[in-house]
C-alpha atoms as a PDB file:
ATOM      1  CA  UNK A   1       0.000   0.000   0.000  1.00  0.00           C
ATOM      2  CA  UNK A   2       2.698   2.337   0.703  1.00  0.00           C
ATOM      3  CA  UNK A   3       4.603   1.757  -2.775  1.00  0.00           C
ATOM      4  CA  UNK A   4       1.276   2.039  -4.313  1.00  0.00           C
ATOM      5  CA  UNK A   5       0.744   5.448  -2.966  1.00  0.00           C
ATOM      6  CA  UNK A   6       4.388   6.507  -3.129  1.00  0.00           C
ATOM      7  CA  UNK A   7       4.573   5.742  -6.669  1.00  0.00           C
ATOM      8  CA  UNK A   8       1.543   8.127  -6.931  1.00  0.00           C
ATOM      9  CA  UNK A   9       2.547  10.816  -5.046  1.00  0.00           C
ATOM     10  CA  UNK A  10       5.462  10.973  -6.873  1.00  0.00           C
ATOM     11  CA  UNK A  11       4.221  11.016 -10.731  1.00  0.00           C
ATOM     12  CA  UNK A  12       2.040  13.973  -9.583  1.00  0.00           C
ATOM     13  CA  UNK A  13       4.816  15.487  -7.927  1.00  0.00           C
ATOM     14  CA  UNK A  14       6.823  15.747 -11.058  1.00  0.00           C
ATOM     15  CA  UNK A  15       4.202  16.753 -12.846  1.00  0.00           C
ATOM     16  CA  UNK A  16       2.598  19.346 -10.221  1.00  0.00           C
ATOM     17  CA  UNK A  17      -0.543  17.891  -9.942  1.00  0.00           C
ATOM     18  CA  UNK A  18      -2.768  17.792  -6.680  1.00  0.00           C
ATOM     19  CA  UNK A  19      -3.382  13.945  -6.036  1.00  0.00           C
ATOM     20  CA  UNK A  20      -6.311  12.850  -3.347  1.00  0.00           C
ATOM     21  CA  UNK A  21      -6.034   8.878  -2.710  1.00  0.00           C
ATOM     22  CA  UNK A  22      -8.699   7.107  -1.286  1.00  0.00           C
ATOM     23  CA  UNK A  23      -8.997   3.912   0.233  1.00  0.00           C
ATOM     24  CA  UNK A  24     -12.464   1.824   0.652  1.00  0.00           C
ATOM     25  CA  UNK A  25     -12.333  -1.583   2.750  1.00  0.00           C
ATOM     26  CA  UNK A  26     -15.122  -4.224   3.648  1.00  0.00           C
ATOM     27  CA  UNK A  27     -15.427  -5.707   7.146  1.00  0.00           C
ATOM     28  CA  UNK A  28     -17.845  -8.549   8.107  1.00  0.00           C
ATOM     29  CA  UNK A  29     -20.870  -9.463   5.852  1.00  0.00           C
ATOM     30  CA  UNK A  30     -23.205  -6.617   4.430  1.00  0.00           C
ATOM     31  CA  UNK A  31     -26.462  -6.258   6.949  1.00  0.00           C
ATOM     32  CA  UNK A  32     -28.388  -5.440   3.945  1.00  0.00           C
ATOM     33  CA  UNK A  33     -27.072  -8.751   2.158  1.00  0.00           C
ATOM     34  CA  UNK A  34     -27.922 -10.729   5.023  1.00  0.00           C
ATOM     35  CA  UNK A  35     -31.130  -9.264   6.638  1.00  0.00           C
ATOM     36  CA  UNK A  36     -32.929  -7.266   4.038  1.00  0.00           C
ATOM     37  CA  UNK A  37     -32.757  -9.339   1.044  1.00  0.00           C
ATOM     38  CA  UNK A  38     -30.506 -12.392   2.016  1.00  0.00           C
ATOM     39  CA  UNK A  39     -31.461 -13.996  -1.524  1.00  0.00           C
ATOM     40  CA  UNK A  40     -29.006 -11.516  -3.408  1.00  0.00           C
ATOM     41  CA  UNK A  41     -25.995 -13.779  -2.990  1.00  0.00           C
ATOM     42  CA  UNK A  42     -27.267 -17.077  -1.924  1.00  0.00           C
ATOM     43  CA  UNK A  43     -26.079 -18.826  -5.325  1.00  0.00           C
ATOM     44  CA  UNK A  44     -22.301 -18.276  -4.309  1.00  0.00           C
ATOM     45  CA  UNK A  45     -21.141 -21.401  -3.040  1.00  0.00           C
ATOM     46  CA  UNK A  46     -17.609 -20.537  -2.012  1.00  0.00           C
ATOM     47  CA  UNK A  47     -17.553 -19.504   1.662  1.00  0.00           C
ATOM     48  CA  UNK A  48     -15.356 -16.246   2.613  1.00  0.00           C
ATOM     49  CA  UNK A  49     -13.493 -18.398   5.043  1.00  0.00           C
ATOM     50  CA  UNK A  50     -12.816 -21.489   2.668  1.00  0.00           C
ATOM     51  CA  UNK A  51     -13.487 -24.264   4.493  1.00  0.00           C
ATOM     52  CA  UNK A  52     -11.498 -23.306   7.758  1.00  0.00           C
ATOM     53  CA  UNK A  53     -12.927 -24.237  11.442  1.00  0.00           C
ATOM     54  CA  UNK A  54     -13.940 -21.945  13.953  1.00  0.00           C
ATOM     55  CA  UNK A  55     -10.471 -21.837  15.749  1.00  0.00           C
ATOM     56  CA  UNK A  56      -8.823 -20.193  12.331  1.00  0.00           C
ATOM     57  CA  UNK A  57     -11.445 -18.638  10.831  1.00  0.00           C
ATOM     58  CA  UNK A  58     -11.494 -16.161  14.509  1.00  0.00           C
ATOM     59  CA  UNK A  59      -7.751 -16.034  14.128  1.00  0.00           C
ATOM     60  CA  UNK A  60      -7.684 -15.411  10.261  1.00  0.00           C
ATOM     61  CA  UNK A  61     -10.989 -11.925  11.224  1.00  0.00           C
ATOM     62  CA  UNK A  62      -7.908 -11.343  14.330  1.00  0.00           C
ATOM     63  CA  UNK A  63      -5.163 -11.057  11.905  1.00  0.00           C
ATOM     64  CA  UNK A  64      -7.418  -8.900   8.785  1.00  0.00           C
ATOM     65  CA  UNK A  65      -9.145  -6.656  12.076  1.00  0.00           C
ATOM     66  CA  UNK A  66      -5.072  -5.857  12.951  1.00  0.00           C
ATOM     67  CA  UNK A  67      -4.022  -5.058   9.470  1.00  0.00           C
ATOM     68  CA  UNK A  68      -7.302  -3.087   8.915  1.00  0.00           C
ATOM     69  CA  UNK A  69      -6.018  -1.143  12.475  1.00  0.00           C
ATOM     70  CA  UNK A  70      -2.173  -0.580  10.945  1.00  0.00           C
ATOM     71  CA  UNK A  71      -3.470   0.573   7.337  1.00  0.00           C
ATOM     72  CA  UNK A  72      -5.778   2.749   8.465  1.00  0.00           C
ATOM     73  CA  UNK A  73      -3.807   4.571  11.514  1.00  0.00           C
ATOM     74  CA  UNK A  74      -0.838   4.720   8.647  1.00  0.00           C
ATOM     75  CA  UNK A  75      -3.009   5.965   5.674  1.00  0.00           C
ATOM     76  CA  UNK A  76      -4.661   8.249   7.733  1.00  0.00           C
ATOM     77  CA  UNK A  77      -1.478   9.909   8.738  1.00  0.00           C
ATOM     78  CA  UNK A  78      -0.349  10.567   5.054  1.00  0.00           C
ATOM     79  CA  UNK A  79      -1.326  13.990   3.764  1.00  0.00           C
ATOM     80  CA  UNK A  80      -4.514  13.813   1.375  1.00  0.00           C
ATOM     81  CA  UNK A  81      -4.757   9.895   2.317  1.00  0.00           C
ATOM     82  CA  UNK A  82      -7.691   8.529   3.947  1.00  0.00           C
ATOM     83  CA  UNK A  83      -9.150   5.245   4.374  1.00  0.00           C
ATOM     84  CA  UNK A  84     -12.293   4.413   4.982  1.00  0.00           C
ATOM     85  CA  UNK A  85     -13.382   0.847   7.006  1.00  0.00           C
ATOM     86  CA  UNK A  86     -16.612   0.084   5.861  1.00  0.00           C
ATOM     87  CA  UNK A  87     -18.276  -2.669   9.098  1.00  0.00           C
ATOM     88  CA  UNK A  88     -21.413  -5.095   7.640  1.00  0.00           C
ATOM     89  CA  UNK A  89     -21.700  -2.370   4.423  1.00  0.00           C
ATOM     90  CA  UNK A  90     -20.499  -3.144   0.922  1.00  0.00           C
ATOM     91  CA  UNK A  91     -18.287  -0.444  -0.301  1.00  0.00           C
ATOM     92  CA  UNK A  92     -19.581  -1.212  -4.161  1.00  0.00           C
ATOM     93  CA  UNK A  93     -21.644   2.196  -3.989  1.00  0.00           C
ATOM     94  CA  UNK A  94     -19.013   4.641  -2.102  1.00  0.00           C
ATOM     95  CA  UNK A  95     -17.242   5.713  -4.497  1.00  0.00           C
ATOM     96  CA  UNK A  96     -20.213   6.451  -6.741  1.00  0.00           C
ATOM     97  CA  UNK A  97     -21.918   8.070  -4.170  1.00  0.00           C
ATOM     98  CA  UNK A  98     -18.943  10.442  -3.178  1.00  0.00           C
ATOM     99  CA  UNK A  99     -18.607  11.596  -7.132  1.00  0.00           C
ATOM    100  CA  UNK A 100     -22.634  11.908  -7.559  1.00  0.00           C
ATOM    101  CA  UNK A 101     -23.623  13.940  -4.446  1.00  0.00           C
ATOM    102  CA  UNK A 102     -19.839  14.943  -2.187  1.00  0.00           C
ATOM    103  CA  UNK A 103     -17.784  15.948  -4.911  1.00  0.00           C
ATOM    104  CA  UNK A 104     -18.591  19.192  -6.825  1.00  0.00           C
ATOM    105  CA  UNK A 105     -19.069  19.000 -10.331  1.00  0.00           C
ATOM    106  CA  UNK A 106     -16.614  21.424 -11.494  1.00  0.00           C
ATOM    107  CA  UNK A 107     -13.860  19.820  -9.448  1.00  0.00           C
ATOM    108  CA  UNK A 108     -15.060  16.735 -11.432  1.00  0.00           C
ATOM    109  CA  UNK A 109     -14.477  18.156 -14.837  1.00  0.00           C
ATOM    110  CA  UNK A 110     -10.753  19.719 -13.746  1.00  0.00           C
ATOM    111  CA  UNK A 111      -9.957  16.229 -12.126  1.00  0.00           C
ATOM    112  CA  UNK A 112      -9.025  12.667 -13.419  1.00  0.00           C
ATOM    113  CA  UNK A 113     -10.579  10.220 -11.542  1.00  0.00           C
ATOM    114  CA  UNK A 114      -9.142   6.582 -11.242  1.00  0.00           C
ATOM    115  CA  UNK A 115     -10.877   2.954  -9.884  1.00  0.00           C
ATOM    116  CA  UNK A 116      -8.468   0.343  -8.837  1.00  0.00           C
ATOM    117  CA  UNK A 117     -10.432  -2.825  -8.295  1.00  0.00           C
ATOM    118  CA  UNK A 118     -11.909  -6.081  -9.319  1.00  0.00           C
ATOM    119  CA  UNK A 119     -15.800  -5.266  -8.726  1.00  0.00           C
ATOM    120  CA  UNK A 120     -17.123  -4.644 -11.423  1.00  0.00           C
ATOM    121  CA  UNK A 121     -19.846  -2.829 -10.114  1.00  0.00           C
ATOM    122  CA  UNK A 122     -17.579  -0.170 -10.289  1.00  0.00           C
ATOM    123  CA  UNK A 123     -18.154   0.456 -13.708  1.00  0.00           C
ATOM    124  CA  UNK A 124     -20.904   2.484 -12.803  1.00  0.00           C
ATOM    125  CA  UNK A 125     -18.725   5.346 -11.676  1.00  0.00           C
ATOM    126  CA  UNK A 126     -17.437   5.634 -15.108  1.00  0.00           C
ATOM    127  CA  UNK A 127     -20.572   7.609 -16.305  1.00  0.00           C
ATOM    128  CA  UNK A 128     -18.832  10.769 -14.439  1.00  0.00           C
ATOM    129  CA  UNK A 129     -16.089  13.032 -16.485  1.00  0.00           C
ATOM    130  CA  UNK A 130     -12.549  11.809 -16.779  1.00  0.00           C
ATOM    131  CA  UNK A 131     -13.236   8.513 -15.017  1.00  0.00           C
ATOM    132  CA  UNK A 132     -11.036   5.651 -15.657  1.00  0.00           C
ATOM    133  CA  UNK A 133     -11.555   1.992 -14.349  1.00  0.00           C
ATOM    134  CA  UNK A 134      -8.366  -0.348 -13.928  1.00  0.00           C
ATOM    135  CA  UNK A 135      -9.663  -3.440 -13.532  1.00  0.00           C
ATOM    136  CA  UNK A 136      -8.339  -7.398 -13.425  1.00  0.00           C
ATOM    137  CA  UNK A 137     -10.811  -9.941 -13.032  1.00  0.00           C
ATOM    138  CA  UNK A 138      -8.283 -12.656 -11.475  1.00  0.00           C
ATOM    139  CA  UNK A 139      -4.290 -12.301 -11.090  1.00  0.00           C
ATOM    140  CA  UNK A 140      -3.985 -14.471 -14.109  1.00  0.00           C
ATOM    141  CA  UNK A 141      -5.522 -11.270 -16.402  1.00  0.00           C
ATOM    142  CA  UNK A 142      -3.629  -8.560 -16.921  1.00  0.00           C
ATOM    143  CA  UNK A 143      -4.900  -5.227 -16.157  1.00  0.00           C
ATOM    144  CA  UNK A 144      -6.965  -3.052 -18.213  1.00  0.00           C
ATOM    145  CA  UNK A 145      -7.937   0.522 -18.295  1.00  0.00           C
ATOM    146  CA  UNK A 146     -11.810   0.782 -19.109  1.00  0.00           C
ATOM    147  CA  UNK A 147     -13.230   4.094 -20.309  1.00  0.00           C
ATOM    148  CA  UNK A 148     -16.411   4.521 -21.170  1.00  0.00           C
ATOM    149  CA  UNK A 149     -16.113   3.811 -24.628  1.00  0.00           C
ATOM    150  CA  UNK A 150     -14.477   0.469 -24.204  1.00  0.00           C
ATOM    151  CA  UNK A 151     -17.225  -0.744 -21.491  1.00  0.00           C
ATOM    152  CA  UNK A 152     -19.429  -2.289 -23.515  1.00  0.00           C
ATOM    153  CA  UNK A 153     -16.665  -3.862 -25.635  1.00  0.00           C
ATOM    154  CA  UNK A 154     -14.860  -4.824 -22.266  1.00  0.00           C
ATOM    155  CA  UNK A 155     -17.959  -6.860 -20.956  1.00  0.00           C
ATOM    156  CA  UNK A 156     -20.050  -7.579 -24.066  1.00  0.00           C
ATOM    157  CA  UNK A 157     -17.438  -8.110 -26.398  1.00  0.00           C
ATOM    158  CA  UNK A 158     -19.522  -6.007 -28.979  1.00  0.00           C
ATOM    159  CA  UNK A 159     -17.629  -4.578 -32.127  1.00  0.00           C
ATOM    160  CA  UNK A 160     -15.582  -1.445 -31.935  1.00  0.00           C
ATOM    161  CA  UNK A 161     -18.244  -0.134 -34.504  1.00  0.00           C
ATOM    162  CA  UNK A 162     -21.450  -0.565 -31.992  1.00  0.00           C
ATOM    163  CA  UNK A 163     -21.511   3.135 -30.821  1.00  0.00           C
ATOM    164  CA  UNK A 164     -24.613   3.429 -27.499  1.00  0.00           C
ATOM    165  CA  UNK A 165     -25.022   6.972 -26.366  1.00  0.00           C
ATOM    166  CA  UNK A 166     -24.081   7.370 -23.047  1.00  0.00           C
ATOM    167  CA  UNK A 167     -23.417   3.483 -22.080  1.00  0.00           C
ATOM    168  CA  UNK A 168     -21.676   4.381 -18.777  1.00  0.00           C
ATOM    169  CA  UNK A 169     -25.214   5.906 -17.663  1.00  0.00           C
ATOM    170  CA  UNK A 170     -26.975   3.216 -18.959  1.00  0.00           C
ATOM    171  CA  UNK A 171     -24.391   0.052 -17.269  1.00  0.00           C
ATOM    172  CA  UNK A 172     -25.695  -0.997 -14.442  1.00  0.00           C
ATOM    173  CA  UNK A 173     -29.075  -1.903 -16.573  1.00  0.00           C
ATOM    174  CA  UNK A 174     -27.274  -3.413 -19.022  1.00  0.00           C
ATOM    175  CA  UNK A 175     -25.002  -5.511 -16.493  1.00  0.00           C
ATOM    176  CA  UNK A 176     -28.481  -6.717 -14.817  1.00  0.00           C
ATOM    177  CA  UNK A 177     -29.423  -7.871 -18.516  1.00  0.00           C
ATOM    178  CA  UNK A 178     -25.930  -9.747 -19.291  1.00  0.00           C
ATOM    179  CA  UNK A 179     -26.303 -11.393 -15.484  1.00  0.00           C
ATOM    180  CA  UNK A 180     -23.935 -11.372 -13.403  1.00  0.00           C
ATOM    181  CA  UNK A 181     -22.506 -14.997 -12.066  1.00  0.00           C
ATOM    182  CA  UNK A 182     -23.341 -14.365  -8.350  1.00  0.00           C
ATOM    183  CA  UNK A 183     -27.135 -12.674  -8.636  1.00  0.00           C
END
């Protein structure tokens, strides 16, 4: 984590931009996944805790509640770093929200915006101005950058020639239509 936001800090140093880095984690299942509509990921079969007893599996939530505790008292402490621990809440709408409602729109259009992560619910956020998605499903892929004109040739595998106005705005429709695996 530190390399990754070294090697940030640095490319916008030399180039004299202003860089804000943000860090979303997960902690615990989601309360809304599990209470309110508990049917939205019963078809995964894989257990987060693959198959380990009770004695690990409270060790292995010890050991990820301490590194949670180290990267977020050392993020915190890096100037225009912050980290946010998300407890029984999926962080798939955060940064969406932060960009639709938190961040003004003019700062939006003067900013580049960029995604590191494997959910590709993500995707979503790409409907907002100089938004750019690196994404690896698995760590046998190798990474991509998604804008919003390669989305729908990124998931769908459409031709280059299929032009959709708009197809960020209209993704998470269309990724309800394609299916996703898990849903």
């Amino acid at each position: 984590v530190i390399d990754f936001i070294a090697w940030h800090k640095l490319y916008c140093q030399k180039r004299d931009l202003y860089c804000d880095i943000h860090f979303f984690m997960e902690q615990g299942k989601s309360v809304y996944h599990n209470t309110v509509f508990p049917e939205y990921k019963c078809n995964r079969s894989l257990s987060d805790m693959f198959g380990l007893d009770l004695e690990d599996m409270n060790y292995f939530k010890n050991v990820m509640d301490q590194n949670y505790n180290i990267l977020e008292y050392t993020i915190n402490k890096i100037p225009n770093c912050y980290f946010y621990r998300l407890k029984y809440c999926e962080a798939d709408f955060i940064p969406w929200y932060l960009m639709e409602y938190l961040i003004p729109k003019e700062n939006q259009e003067e900013s580049i915006n960029l995604i590191y992560t494997r959910d590709k619910d993500m995707l979503q956020c790409l409907k907002f101005p100089n938004t750019y998605q690196f994404y690896r499903a698995n760590y046998k892929e190798t990474t991509s950058i998604i804008t919003p004109k390669s989305l729908l040739r990124h998931w769908a595998k459409l031709d280059e020639n299929v032009v959709i106005d708009r197809v960020a705005d209209w993704f998470p429709l269309f990724l309800s239509m394609f299916g996703d695996n898990a849903d």
